[in-house]
Protein backbone atom coordinates (compact mmCIF):
# COMPACT_ATOMS: atom_id res chain seq x y z
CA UNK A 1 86.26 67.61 105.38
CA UNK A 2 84.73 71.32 105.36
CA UNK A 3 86.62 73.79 106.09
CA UNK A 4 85.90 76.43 108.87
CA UNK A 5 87.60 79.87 108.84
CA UNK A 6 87.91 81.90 111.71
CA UNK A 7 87.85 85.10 112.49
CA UNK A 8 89.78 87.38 115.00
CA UNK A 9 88.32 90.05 116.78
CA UNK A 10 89.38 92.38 114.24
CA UNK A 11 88.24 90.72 111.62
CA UNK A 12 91.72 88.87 110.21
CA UNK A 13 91.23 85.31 108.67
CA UNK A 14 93.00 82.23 111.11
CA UNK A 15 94.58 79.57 109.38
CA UNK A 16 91.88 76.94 108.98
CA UNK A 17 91.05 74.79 112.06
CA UNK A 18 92.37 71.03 111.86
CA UNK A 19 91.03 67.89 113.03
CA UNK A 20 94.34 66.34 114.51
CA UNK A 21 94.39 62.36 114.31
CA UNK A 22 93.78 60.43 117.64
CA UNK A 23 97.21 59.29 118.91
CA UNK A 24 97.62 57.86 121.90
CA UNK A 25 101.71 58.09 123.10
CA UNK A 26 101.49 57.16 126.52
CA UNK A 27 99.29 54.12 126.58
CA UNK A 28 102.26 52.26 127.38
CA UNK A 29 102.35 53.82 130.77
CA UNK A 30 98.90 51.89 131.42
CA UNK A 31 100.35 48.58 131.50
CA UNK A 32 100.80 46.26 134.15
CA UNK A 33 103.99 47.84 136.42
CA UNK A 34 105.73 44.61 137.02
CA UNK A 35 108.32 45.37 134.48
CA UNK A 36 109.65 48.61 136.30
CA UNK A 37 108.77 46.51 139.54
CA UNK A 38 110.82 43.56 138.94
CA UNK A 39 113.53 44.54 136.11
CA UNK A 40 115.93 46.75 137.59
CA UNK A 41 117.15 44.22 140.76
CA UNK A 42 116.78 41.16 137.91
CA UNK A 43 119.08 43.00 135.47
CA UNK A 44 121.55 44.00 138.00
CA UNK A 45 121.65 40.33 139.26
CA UNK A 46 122.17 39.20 135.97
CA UNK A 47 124.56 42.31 134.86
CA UNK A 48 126.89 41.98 137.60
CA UNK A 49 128.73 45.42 137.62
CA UNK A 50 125.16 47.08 137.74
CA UNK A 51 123.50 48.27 140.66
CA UNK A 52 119.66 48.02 141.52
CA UNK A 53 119.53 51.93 142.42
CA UNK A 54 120.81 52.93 139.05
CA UNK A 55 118.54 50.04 137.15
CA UNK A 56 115.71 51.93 139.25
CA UNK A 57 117.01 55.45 137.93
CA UNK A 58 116.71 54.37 134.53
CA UNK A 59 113.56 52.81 134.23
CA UNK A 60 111.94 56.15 136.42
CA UNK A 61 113.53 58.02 134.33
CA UNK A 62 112.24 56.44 131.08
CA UNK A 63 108.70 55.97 132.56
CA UNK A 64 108.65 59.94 133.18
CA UNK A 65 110.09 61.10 130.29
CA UNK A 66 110.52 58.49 128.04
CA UNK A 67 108.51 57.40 125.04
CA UNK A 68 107.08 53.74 123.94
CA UNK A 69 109.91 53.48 121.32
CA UNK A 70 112.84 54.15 124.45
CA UNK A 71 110.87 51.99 126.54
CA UNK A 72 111.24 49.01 124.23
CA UNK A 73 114.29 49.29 123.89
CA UNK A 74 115.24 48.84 127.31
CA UNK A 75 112.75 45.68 126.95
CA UNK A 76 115.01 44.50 124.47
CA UNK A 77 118.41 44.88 126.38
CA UNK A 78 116.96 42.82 129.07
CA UNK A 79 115.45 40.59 127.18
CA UNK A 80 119.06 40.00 124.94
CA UNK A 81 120.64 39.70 128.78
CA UNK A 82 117.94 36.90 129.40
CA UNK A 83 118.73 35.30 125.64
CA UNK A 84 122.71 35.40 126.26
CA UNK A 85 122.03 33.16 129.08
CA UNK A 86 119.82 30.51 128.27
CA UNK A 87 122.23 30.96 124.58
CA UNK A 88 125.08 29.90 127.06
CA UNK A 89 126.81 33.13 125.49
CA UNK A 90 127.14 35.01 128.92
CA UNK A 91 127.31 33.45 132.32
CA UNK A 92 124.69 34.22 134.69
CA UNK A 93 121.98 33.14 136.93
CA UNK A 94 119.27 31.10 134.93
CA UNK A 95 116.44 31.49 137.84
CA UNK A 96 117.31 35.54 136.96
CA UNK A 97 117.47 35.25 133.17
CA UNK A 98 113.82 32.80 133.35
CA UNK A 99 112.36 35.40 135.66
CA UNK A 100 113.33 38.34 133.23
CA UNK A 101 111.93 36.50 130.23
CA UNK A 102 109.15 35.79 131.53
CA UNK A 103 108.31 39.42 132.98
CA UNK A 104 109.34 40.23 128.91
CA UNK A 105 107.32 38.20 127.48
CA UNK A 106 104.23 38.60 129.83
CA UNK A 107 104.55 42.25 128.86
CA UNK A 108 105.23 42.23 125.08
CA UNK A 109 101.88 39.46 124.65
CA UNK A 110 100.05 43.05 126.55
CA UNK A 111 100.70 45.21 123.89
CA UNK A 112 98.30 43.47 121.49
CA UNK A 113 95.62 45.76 123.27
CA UNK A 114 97.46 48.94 122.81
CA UNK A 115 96.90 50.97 119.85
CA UNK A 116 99.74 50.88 117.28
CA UNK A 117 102.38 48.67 116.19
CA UNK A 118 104.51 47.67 119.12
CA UNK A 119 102.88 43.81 119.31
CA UNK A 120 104.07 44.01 115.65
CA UNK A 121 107.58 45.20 116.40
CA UNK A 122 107.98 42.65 119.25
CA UNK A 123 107.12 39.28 117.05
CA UNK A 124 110.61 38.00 116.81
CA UNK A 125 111.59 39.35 120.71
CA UNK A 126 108.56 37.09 121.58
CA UNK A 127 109.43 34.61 119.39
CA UNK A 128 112.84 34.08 120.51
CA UNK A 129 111.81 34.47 124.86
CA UNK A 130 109.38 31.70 124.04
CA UNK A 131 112.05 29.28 122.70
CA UNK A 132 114.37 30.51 125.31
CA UNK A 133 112.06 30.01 128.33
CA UNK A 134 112.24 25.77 127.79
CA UNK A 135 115.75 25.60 127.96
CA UNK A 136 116.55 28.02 131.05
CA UNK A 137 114.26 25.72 132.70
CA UNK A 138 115.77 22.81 131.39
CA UNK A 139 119.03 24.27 133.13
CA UNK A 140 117.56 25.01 136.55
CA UNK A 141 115.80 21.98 136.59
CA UNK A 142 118.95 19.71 135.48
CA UNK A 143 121.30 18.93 138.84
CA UNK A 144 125.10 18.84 138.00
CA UNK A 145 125.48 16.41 140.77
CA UNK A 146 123.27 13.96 139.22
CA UNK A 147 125.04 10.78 137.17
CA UNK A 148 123.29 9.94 134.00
């Protein structure tokens, strides 16, 4: 890579001018919005003591100042919420925890087209939602009234 020095107008030297490598840190952002759409009233069904307005609060405040990293993380609370469910490790609504996983899942198979490593980072999260998805159904589709 060559070099190229600048000058001031009076004549001083600039530190060399640098090529900067091609990053792209909110390309998140340009994925579909039914996550942010659909989360917050899901995860306060499913959360019980949480309301929708303060589910909404945090996801608009992560999509205007958060980063893909922060953003992920939230993915991965709701998508643990969805996981205690169909586990049978937390009680909850299984139409609420299949919905979530779903939205999840939907969202974390997206990131393949993004550059970076997030598809990479969300193998196992994937993983797990698509083992997890057979069984809430399973649940919901299983009536307790019924006499085997």
């Amino acid at each position: 890579m060559s070099r190229v020095r600048r000058f001031d107008i009076t004549g001083q030297k600039w530190a060399p001018a640098r090529q900067k490598p091609f990053r792209a840190p909110t390309a998140w952002l340009g994925l579909t919005p039914e996550p942010e759409r659909s989360l917050p009233a899901l995860l306060a069904g499913l959360q019980g003591e949480a309301t929708v307005s303060r589910e909404r609060n945090n996801v608009t405040r992560l999509i205007l100042r958060g980063t893909n990293r922060r953003w992920l993380r939230y993915l991965d609370r709701a998508a643990q919420l969805a996981l205690d469910v169909a586990g049978g490790t937390r009680e909850g609504d299984p139409h609420l925890a299949l919905a979530v996983a779903h939205v999840v899942l939907d969202h974390d198979r997206m990131l393949i087209g993004l550059p970076g490593d997030a598809y990479d980072r969300t193998a196992e999260r994937r993983k797990r939602l698509a083992a997890a998805i057979p069984e809430l159904e399973a649940r919901i589709n299983t009536n307790p009234l019924e006499i085997s």
